[in-house]
C-alpha atoms as a PDB file:
ATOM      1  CA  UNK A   1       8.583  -3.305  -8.154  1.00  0.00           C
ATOM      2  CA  UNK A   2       7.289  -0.441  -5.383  1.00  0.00           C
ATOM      3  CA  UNK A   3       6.985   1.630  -8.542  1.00  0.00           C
ATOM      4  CA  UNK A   4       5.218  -0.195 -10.138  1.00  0.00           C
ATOM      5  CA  UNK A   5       2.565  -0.730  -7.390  1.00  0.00           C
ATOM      6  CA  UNK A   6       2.895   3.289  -6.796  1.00  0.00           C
ATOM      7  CA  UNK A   7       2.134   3.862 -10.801  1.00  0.00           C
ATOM      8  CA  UNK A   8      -0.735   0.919 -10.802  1.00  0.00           C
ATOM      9  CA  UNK A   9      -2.174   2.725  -7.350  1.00  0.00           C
ATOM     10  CA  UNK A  10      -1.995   5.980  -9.135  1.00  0.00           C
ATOM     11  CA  UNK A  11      -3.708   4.717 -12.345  1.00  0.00           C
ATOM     12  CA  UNK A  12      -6.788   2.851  -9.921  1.00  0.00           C
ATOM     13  CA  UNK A  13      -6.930   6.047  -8.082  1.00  0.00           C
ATOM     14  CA  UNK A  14      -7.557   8.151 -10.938  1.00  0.00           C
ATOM     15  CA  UNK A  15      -9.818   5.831 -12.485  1.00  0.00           C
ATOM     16  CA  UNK A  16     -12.188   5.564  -9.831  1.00  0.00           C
ATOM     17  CA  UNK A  17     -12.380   9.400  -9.298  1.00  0.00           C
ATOM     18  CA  UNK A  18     -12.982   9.951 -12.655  1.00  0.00           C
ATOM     19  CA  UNK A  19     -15.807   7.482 -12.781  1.00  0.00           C
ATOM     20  CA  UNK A  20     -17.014   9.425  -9.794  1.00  0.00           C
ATOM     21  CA  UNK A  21     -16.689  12.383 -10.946  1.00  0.00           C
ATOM     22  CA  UNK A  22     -18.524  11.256 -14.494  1.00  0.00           C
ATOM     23  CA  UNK A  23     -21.559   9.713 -13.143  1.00  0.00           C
ATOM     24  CA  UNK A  24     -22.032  12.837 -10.206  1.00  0.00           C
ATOM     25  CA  UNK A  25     -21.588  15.473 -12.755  1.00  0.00           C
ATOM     26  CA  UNK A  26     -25.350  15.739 -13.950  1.00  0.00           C
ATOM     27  CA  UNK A  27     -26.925  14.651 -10.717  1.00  0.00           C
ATOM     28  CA  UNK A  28     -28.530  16.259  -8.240  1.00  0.00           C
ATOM     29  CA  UNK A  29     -26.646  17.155  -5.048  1.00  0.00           C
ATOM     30  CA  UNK A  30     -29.567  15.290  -2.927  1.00  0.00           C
ATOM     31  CA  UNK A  31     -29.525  11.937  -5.028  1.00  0.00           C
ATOM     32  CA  UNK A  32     -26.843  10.863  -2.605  1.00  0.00           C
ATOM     33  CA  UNK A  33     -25.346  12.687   0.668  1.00  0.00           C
ATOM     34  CA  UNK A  34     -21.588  12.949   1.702  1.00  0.00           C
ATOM     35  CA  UNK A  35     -20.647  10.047   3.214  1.00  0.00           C
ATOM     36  CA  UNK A  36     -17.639  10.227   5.773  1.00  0.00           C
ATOM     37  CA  UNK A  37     -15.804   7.462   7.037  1.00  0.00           C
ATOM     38  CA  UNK A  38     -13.427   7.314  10.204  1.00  0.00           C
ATOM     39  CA  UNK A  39     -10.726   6.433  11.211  1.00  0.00           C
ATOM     40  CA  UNK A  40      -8.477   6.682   8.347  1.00  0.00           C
ATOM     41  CA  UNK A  41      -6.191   4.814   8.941  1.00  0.00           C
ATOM     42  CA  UNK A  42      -8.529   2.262  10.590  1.00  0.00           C
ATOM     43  CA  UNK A  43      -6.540  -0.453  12.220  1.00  0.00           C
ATOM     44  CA  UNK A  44      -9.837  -3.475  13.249  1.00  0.00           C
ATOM     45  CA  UNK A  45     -12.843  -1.197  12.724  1.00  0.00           C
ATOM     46  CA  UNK A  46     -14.298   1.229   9.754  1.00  0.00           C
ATOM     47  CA  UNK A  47     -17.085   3.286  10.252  1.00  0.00           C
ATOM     48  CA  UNK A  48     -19.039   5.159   8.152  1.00  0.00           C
ATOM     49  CA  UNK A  49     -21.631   7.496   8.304  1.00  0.00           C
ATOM     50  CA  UNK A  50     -24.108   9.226   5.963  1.00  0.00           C
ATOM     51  CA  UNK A  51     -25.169  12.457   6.110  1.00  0.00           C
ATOM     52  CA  UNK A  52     -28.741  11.614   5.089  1.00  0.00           C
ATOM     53  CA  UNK A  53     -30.170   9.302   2.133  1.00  0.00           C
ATOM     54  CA  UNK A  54     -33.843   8.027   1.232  1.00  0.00           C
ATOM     55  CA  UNK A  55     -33.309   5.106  -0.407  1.00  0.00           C
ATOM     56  CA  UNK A  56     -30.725   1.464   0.158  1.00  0.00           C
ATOM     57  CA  UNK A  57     -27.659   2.078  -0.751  1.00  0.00           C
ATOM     58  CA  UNK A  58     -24.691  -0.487  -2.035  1.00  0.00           C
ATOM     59  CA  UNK A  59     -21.481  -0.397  -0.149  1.00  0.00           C
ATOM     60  CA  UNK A  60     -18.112  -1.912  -1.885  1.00  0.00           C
ATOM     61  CA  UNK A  61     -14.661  -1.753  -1.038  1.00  0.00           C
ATOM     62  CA  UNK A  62     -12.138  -2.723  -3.209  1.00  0.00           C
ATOM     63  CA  UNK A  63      -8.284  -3.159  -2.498  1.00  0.00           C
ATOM     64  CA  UNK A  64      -5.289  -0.911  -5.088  1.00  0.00           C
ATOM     65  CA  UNK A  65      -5.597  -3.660  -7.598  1.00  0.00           C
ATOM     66  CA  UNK A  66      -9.188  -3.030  -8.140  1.00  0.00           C
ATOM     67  CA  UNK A  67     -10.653  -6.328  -6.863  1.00  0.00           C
ATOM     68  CA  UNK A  68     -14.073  -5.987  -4.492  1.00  0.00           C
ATOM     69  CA  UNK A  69     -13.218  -7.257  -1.745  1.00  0.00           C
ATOM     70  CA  UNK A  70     -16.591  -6.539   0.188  1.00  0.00           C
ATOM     71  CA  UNK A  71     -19.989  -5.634  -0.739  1.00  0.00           C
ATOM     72  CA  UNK A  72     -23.098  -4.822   1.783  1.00  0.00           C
ATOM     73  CA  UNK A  73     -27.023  -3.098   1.101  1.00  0.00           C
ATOM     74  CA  UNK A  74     -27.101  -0.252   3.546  1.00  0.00           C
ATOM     75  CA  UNK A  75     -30.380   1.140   5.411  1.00  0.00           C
ATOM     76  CA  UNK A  76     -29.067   3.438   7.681  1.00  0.00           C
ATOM     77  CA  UNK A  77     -27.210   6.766   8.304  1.00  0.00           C
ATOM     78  CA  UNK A  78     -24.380   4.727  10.173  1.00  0.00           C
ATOM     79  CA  UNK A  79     -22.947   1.048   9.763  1.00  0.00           C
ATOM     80  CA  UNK A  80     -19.132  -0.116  10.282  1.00  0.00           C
ATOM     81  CA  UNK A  81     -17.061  -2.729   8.464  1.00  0.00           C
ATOM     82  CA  UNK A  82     -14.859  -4.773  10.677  1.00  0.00           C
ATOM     83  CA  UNK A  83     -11.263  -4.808   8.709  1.00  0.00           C
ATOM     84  CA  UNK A  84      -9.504  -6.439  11.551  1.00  0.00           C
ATOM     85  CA  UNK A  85      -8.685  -9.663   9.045  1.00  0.00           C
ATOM     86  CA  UNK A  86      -7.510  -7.345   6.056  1.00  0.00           C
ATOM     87  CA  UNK A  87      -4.018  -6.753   4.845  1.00  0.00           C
ATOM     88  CA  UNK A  88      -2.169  -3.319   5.443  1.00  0.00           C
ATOM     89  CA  UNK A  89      -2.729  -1.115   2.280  1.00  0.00           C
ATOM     90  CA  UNK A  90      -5.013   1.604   0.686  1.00  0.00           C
ATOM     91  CA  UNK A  91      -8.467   0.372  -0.033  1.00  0.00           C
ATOM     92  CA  UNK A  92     -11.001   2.442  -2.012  1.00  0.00           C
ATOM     93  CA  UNK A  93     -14.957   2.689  -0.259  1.00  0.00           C
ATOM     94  CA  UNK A  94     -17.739   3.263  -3.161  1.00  0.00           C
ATOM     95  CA  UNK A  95     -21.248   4.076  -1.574  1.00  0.00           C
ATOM     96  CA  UNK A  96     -23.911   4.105  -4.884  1.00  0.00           C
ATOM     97  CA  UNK A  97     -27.583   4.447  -5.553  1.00  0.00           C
ATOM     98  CA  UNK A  98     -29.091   3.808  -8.982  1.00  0.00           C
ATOM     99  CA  UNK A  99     -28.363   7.616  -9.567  1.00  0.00           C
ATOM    100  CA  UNK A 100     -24.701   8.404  -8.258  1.00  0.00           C
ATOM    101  CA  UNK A 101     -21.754   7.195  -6.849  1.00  0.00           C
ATOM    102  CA  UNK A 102     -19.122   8.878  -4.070  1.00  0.00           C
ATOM    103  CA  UNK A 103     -15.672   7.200  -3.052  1.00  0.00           C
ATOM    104  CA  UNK A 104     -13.496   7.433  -0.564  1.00  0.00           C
ATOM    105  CA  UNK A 105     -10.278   6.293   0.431  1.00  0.00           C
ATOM    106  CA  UNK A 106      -8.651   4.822   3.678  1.00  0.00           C
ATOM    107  CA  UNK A 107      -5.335   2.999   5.038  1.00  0.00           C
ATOM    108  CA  UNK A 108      -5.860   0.065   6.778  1.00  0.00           C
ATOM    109  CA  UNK A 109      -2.890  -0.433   9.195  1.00  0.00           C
END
């Protein structure tokens, strides 16, 4: 069973950094900033923070099986995501415009 969920974490993993790394590869470096977020692992609160951005931005998270689990517009360089009610595990952040996407990963403890 734990390797299975280590092969299907792999697998999501992959997947969503390819997808990244697809729809960033003709874009320019502008279209959307590095994002960080902090701390990793986050135990009640996430935050992140852009590095600069000129337009709304979506904000997902989505747990190892691939199921959104949150979704919020952002309009400014810093917002947090209170993850105090979430289970333990590896959860992927996606921050997207209309011409990019980044993601990230963190623990939640």
């Amino acid at each position: 069973m734990k390797t299975k969920l280590l092969v299907l974490l792999l697998f999501i993993s992959v997947s969503f950094s390819f997808a990244q790394n697809t729809t960033t590869q003709n874009q320019p470096k502008d279209a959307l900033s590095e994002f960080s977020i902090s701390p990793n692992p986050a135990k009640d609160k996430l935050n992140l923070k852009l590095n600069s951005f000129s337009a709304i931005l979506n904000l997902e998270v989505y747990d190892v099986l691939g199921k959104r689990i949150y979704k919020k517009s952002i309009n400014r360089l810093e917002t947090s995501i209170d993850v105090s009610n979430w289970k333990s595990g590896v959860y992927l952040v996606r921050v997207s415009n209309d011409e990019t996407t980044q993601t990230k990963r963190f623990i939640k403890q």
